[in-house]
PDB file of N, CA and C in Angstrom:
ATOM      1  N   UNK A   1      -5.486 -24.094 -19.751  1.00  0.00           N
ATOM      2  CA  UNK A   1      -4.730 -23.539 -18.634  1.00  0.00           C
ATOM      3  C   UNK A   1      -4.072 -22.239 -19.100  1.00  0.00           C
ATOM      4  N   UNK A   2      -3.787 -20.824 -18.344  1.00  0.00           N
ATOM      5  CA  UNK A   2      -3.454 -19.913 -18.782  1.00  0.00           C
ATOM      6  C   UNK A   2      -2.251 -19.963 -18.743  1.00  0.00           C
ATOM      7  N   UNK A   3      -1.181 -19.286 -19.587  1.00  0.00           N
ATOM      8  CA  UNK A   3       0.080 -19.021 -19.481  1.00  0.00           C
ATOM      9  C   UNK A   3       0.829 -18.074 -18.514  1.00  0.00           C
ATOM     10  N   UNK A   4       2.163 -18.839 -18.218  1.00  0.00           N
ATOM     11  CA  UNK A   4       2.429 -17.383 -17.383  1.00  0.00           C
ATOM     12  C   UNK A   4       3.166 -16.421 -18.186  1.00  0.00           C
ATOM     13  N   UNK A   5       3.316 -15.220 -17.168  1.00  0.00           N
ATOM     14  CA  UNK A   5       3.998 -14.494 -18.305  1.00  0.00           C
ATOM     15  C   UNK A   5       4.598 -13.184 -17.235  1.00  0.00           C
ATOM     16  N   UNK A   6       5.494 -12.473 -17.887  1.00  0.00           N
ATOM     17  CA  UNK A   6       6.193 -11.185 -17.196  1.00  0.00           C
ATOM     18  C   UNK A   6       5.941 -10.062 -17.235  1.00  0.00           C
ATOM     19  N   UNK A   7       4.871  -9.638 -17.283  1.00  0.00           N
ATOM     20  CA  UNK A   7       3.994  -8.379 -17.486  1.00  0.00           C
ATOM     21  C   UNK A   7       4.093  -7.803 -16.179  1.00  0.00           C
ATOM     22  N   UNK A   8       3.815  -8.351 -14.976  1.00  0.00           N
ATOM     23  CA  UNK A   8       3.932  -8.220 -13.526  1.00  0.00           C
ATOM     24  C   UNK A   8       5.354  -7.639 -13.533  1.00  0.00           C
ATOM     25  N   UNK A   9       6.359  -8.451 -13.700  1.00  0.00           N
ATOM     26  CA  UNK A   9       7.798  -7.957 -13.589  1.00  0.00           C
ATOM     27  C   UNK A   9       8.220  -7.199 -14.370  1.00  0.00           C
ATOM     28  N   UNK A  10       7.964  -6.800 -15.059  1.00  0.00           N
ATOM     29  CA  UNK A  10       7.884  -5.780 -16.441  1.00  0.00           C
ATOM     30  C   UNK A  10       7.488  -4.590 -15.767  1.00  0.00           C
ATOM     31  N   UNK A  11       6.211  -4.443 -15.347  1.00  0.00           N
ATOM     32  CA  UNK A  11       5.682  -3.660 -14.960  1.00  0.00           C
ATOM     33  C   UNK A  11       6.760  -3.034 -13.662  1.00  0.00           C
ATOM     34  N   UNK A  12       7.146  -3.546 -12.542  1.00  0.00           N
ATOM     35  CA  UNK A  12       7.840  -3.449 -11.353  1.00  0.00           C
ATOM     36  C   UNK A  12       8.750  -2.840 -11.971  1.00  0.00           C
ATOM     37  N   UNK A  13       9.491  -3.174 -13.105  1.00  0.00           N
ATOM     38  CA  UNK A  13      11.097  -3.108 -13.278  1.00  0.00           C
ATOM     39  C   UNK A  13      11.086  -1.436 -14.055  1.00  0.00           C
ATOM     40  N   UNK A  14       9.833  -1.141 -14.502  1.00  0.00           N
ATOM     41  CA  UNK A  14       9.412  -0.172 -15.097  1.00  0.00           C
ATOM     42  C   UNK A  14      10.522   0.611 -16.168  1.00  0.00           C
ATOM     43  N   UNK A  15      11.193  -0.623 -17.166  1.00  0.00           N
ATOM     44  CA  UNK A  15      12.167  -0.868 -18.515  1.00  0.00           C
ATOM     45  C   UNK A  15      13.441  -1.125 -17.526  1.00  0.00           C
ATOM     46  N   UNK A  16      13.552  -1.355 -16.406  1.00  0.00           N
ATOM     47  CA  UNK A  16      15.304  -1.336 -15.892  1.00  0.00           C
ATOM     48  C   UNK A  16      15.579  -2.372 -16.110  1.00  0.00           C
ATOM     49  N   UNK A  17      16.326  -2.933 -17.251  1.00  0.00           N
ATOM     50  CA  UNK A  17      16.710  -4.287 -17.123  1.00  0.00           C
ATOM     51  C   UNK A  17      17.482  -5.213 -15.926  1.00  0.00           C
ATOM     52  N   UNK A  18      18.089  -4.196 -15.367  1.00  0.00           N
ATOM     53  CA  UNK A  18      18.859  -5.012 -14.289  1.00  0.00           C
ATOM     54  C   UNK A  18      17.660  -5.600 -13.161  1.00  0.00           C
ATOM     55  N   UNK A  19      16.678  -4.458 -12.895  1.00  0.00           N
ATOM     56  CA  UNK A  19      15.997  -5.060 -12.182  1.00  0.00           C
ATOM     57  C   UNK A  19      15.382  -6.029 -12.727  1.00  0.00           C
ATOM     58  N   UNK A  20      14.737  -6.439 -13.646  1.00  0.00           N
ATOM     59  CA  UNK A  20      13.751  -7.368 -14.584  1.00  0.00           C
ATOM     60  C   UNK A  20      14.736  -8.584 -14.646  1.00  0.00           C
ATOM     61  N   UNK A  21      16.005  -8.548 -14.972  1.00  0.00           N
ATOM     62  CA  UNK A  21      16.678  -9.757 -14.584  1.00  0.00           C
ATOM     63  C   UNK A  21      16.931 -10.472 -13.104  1.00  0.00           C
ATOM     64  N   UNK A  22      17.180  -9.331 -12.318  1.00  0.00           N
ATOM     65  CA  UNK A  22      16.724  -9.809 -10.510  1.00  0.00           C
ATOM     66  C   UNK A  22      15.722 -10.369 -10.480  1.00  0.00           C
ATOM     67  N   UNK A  23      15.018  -9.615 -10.684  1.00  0.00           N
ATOM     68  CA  UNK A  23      13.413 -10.915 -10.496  1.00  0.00           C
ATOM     69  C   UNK A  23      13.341 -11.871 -11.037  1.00  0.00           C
ATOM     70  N   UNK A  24      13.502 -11.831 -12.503  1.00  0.00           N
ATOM     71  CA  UNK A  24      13.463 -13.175 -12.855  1.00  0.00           C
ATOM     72  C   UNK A  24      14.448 -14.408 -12.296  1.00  0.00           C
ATOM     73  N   UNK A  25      15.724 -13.849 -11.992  1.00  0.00           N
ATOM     74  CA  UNK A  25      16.219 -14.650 -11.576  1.00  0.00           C
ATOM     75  C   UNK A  25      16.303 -15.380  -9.752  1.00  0.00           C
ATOM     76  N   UNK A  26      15.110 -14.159  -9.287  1.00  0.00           N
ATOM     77  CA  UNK A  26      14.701 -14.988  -7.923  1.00  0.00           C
ATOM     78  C   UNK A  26      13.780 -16.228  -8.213  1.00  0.00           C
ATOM     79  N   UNK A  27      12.766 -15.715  -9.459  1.00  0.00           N
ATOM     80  CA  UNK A  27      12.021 -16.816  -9.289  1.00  0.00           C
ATOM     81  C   UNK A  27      12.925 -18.031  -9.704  1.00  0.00           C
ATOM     82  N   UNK A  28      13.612 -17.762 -10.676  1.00  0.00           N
ATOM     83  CA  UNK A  28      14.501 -18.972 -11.110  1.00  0.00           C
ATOM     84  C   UNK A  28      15.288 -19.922  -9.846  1.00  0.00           C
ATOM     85  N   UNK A  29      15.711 -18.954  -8.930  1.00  0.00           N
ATOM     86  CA  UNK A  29      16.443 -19.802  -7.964  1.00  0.00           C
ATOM     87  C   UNK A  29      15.384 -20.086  -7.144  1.00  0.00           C
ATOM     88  N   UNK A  30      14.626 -19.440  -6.286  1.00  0.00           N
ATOM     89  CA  UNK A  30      13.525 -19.915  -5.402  1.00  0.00           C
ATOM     90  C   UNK A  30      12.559 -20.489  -5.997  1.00  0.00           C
ATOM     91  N   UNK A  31      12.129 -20.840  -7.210  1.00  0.00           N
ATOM     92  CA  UNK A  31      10.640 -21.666  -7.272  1.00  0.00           C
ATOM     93  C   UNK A  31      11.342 -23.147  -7.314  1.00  0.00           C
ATOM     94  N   UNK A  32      11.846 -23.747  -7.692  1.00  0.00           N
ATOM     95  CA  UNK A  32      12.395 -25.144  -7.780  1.00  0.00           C
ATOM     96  C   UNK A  32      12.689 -25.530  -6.224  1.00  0.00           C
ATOM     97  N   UNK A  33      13.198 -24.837  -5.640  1.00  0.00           N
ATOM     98  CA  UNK A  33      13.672 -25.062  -3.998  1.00  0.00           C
ATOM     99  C   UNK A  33      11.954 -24.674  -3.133  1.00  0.00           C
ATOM    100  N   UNK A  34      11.309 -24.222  -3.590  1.00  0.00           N
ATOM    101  CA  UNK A  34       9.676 -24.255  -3.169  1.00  0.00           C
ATOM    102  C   UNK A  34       9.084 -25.291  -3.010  1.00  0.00           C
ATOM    103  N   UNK A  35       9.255 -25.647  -4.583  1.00  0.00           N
ATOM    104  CA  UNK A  35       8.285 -26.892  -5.348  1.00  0.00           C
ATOM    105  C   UNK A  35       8.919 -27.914  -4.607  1.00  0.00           C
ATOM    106  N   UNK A  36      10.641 -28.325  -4.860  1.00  0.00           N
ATOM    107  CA  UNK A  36      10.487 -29.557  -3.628  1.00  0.00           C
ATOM    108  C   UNK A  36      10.513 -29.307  -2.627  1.00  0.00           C
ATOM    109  N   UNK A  37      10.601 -28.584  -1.521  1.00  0.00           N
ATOM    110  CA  UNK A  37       9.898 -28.190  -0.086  1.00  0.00           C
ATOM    111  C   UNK A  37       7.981 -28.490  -0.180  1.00  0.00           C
ATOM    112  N   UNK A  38       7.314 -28.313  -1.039  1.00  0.00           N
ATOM    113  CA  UNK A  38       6.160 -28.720  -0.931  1.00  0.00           C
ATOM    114  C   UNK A  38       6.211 -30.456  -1.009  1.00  0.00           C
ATOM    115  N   UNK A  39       7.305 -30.859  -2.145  1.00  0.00           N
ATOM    116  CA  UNK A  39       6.886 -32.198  -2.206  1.00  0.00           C
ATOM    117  C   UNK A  39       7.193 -32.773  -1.010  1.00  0.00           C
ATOM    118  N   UNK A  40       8.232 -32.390  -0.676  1.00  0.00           N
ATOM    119  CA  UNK A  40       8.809 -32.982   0.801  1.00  0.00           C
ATOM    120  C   UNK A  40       7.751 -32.993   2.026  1.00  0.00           C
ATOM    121  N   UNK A  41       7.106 -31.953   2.107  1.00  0.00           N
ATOM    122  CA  UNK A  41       5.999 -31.891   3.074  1.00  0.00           C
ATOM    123  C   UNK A  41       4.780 -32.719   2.518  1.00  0.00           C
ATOM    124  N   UNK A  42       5.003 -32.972   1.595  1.00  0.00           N
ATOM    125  CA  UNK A  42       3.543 -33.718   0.979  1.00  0.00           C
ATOM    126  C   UNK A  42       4.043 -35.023   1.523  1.00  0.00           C
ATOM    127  N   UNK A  43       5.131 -35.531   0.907  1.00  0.00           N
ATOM    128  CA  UNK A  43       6.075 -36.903   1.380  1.00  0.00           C
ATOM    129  C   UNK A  43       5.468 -37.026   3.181  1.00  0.00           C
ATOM    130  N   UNK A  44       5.522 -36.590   3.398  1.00  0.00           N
ATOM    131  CA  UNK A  44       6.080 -36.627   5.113  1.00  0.00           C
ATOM    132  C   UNK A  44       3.797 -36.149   5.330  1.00  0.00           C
ATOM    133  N   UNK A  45       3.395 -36.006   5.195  1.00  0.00           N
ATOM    134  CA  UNK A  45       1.774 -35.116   5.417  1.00  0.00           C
ATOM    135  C   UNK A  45       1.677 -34.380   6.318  1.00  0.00           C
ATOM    136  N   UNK A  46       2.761 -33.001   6.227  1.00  0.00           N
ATOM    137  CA  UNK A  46       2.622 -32.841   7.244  1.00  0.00           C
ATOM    138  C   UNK A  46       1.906 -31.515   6.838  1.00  0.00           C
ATOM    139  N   UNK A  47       0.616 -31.281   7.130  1.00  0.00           N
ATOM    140  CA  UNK A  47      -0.391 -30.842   6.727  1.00  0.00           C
ATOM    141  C   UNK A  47      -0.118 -29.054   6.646  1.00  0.00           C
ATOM    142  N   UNK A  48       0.364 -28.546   8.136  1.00  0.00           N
ATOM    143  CA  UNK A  48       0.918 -27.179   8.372  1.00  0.00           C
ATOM    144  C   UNK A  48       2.107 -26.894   7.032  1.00  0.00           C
ATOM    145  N   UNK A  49       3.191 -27.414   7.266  1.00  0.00           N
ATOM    146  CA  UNK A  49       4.071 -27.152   6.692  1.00  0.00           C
ATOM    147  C   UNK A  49       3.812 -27.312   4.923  1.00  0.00           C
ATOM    148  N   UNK A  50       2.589 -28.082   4.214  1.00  0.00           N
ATOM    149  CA  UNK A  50       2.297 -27.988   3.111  1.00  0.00           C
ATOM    150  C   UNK A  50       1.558 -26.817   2.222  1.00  0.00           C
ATOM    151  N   UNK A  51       0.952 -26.589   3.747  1.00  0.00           N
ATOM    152  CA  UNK A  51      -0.186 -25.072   3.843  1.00  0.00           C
ATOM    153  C   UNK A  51       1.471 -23.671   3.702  1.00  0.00           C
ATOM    154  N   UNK A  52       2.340 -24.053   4.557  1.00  0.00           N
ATOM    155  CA  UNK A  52       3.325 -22.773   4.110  1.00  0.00           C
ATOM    156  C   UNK A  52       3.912 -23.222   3.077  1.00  0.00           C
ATOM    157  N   UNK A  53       4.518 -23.985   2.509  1.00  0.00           N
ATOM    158  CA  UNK A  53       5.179 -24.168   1.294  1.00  0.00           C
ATOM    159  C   UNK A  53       3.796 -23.602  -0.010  1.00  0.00           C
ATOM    160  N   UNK A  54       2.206 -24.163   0.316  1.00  0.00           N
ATOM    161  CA  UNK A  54       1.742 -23.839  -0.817  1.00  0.00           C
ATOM    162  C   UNK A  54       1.358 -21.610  -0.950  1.00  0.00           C
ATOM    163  N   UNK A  55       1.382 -21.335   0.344  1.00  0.00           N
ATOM    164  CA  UNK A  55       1.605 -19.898   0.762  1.00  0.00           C
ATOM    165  C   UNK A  55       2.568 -19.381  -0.058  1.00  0.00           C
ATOM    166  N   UNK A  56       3.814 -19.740   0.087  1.00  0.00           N
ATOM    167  CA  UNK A  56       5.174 -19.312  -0.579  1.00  0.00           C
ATOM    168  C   UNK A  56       4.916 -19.734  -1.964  1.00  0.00           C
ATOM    169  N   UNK A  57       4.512 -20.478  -2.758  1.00  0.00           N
ATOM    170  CA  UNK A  57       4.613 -21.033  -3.865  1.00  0.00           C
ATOM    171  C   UNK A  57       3.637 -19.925  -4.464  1.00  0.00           C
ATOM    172  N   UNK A  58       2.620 -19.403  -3.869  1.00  0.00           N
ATOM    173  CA  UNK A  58       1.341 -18.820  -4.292  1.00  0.00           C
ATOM    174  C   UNK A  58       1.589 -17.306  -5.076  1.00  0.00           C
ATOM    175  N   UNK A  59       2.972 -16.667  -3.997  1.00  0.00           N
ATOM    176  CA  UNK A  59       2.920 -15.726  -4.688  1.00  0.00           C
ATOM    177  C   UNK A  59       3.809 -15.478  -5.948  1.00  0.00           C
ATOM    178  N   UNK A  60       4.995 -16.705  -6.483  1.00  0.00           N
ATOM    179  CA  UNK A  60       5.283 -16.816  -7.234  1.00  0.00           C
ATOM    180  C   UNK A  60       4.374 -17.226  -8.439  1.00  0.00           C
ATOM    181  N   UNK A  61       3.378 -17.802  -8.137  1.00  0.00           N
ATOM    182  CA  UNK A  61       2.096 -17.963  -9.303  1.00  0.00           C
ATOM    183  C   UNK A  61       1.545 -16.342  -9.506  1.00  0.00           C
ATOM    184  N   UNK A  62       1.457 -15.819  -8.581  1.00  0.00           N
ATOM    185  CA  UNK A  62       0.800 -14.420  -8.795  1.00  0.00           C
ATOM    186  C   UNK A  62       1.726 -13.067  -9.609  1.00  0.00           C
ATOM    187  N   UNK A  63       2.806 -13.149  -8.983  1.00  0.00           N
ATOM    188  CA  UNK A  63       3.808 -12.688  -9.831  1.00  0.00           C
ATOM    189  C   UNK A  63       3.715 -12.924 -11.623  1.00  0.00           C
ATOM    190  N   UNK A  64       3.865 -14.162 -11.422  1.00  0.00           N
ATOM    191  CA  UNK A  64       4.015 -14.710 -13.375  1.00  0.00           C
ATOM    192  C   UNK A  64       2.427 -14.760 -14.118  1.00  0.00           C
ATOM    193  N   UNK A  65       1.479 -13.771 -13.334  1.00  0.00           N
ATOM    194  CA  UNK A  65       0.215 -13.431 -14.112  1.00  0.00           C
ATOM    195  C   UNK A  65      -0.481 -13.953 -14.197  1.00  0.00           C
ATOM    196  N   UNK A  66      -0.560 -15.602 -13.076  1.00  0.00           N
ATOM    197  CA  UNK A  66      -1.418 -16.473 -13.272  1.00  0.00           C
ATOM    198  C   UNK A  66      -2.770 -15.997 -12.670  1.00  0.00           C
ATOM    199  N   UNK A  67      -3.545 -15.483 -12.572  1.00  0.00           N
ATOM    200  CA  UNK A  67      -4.891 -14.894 -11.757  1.00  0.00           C
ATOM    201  C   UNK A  67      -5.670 -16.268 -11.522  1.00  0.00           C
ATOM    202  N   UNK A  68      -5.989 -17.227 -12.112  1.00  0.00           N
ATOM    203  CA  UNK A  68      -7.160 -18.649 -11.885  1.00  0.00           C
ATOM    204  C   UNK A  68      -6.516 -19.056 -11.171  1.00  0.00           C
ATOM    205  N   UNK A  69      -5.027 -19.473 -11.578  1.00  0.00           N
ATOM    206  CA  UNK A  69      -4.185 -20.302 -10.934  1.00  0.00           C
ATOM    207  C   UNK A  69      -4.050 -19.724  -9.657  1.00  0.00           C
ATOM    208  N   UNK A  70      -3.559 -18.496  -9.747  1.00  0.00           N
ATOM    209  CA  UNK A  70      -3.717 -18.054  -8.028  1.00  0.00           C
ATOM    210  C   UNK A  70      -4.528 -18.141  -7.204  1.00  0.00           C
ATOM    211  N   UNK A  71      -5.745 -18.531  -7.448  1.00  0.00           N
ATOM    212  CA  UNK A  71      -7.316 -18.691  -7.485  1.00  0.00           C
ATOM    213  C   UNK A  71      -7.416 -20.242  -6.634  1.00  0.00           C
ATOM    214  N   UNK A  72      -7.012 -21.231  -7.596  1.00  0.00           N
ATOM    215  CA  UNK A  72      -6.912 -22.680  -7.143  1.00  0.00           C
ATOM    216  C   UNK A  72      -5.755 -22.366  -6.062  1.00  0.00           C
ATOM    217  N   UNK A  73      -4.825 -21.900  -5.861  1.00  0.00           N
ATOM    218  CA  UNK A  73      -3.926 -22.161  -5.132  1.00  0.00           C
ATOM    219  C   UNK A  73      -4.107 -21.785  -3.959  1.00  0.00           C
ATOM    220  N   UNK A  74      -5.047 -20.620  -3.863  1.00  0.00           N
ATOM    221  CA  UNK A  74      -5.389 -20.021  -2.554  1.00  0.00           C
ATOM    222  C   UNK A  74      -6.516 -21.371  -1.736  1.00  0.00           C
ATOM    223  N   UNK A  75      -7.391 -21.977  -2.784  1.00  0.00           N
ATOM    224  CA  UNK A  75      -8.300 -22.709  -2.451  1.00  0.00           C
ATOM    225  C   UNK A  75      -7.337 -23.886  -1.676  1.00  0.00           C
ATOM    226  N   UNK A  76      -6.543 -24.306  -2.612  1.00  0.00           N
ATOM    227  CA  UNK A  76      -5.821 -25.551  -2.109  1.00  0.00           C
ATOM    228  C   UNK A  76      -5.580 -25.301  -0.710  1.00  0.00           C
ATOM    229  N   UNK A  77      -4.795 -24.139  -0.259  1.00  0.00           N
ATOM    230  CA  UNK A  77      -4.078 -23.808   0.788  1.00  0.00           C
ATOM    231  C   UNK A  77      -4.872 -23.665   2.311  1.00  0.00           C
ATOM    232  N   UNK A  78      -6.346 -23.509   1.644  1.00  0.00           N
ATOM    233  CA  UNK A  78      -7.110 -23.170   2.615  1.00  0.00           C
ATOM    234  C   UNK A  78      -8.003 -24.450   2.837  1.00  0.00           C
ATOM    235  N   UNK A  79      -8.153 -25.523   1.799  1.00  0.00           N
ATOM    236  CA  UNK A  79      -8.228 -26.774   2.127  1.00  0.00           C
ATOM    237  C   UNK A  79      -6.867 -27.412   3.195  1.00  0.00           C
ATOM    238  N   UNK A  80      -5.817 -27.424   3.022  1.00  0.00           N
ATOM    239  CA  UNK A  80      -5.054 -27.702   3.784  1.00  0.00           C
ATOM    240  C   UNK A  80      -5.307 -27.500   5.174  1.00  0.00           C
ATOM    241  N   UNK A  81      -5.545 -26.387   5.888  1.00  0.00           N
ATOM    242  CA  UNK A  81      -6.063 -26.165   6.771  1.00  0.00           C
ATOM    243  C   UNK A  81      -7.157 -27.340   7.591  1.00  0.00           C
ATOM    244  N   UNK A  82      -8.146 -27.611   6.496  1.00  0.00           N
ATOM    245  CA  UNK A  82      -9.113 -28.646   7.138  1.00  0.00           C
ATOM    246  C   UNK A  82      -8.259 -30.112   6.778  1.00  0.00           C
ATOM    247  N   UNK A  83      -6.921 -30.607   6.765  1.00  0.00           N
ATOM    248  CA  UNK A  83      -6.326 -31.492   6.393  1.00  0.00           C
ATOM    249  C   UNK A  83      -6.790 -32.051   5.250  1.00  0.00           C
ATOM    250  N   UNK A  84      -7.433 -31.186   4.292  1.00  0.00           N
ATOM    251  CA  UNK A  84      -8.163 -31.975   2.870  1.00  0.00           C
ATOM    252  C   UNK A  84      -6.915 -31.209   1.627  1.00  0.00           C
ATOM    253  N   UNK A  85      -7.096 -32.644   0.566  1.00  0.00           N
ATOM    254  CA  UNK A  85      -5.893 -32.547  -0.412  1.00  0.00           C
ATOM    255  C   UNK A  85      -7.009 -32.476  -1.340  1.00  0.00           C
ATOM    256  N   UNK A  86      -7.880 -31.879  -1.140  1.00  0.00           N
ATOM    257  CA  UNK A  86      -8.859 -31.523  -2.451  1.00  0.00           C
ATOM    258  C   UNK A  86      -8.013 -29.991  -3.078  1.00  0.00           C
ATOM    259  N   UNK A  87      -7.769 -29.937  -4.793  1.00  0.00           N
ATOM    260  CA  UNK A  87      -6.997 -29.231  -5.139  1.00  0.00           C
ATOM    261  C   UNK A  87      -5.890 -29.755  -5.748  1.00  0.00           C
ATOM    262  N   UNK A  88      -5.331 -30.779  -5.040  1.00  0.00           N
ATOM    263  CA  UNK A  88      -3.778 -31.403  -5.157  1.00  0.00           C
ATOM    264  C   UNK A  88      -3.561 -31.321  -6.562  1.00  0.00           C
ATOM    265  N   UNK A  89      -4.222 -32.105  -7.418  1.00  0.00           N
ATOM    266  CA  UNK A  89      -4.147 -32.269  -8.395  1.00  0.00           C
ATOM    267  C   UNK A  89      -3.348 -30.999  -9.434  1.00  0.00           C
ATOM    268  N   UNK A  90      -4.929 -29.780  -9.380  1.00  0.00           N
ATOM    269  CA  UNK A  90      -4.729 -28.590 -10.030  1.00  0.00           C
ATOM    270  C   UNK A  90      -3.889 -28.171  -9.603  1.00  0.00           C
ATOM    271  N   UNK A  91      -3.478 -27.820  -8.276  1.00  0.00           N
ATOM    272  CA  UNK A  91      -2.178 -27.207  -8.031  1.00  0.00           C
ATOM    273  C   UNK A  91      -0.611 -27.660  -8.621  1.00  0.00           C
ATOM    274  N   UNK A  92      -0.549 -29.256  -8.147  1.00  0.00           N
ATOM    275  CA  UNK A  92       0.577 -29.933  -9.197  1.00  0.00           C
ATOM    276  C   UNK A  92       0.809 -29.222 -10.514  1.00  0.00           C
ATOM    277  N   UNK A  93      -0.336 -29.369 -11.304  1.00  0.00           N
ATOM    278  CA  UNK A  93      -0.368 -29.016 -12.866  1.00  0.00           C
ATOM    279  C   UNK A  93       0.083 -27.101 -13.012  1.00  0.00           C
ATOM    280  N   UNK A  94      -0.076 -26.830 -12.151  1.00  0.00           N
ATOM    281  CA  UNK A  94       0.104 -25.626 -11.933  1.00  0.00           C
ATOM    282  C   UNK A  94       1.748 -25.208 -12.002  1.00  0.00           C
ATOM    283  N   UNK A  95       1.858 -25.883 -10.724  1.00  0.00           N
ATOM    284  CA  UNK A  95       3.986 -26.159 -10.502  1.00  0.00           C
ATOM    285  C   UNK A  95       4.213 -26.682 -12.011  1.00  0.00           C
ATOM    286  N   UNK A  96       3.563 -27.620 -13.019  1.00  0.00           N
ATOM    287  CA  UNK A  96       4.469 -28.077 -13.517  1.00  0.00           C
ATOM    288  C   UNK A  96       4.478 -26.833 -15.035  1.00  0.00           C
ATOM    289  N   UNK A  97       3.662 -26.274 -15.202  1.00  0.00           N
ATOM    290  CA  UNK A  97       3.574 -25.057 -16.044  1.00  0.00           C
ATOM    291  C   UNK A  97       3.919 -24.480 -15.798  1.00  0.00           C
ATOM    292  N   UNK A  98       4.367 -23.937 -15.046  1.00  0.00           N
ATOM    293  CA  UNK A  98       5.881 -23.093 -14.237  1.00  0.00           C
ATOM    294  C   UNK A  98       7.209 -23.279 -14.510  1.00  0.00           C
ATOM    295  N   UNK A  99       6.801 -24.734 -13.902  1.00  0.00           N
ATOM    296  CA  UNK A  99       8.484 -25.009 -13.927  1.00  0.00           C
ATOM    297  C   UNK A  99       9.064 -25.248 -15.938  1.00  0.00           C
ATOM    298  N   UNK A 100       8.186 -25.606 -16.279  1.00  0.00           N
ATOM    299  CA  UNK A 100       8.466 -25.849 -17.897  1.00  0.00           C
ATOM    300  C   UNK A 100       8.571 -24.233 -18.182  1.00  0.00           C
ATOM    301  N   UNK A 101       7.889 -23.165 -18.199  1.00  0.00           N
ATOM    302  CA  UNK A 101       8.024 -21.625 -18.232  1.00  0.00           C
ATOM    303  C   UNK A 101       9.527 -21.468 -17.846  1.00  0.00           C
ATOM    304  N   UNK A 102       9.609 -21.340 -16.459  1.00  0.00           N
ATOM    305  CA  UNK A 102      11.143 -20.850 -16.077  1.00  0.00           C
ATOM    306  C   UNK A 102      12.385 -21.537 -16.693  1.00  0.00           C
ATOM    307  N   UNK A 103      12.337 -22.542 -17.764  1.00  0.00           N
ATOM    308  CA  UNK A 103      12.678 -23.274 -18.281  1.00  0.00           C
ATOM    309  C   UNK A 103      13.599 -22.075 -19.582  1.00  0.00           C
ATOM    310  N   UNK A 104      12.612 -21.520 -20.084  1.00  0.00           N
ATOM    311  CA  UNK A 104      12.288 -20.894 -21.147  1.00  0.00           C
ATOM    312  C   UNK A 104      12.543 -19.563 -20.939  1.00  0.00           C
ATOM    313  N   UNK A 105      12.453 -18.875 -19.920  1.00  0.00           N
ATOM    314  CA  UNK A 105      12.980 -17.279 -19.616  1.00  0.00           C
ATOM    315  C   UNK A 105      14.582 -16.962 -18.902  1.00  0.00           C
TER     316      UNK A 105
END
């Protein structure tokens, strides 16, 4: 599985630390409040609302440099659509390499 990483936000912040700490610290507050908004919609199946939580979640994967992962996630999201949880899996594993990352920055 690839790592994430801050090259993306690095890049944006173009050396301003203040900005490079804003970002990081959106993802810090918004990805955890994502991740359980997806579980919650998973809880409940409610198929639409899993498709926007995995939307919102997607571009925080894209941000932290994940390119495959953004890859599966788009797939997942667009399975959702046909009410299929094909994906579920990879995507989970996805959130949880994240959330162990933001752990760490």
């Amino acid at each position: 599985m690839e790592k994430p990483n801050l090259n993306y936000i690095e890049e944006l912040a173009r050396g301003d630390k203040t900005i490079k700490k804003t970002l990081i610290d959106v993802i810090k507050n918004e990805f955890p409040e994502e991740k359980q908004d997806y579980y919650n919609s998973l809880e409940q199946q409610a198929f639409k609302k899993i498709e926007e939580n995995v939307h919102r979640l997607k571009h925080k994967i894209s941000i932290l440099g994940l390119e495959k992962s953004y890859e599966i996630a788009n797939e997942f999201e667009h399975n959702l659509r046909e009410h299929s949880l094909k994906k579920q899996k990879d995507f989970e594993e996805i959130l949880a390499v994240i959330s162990e990352y933001i752990e760490t920055i």
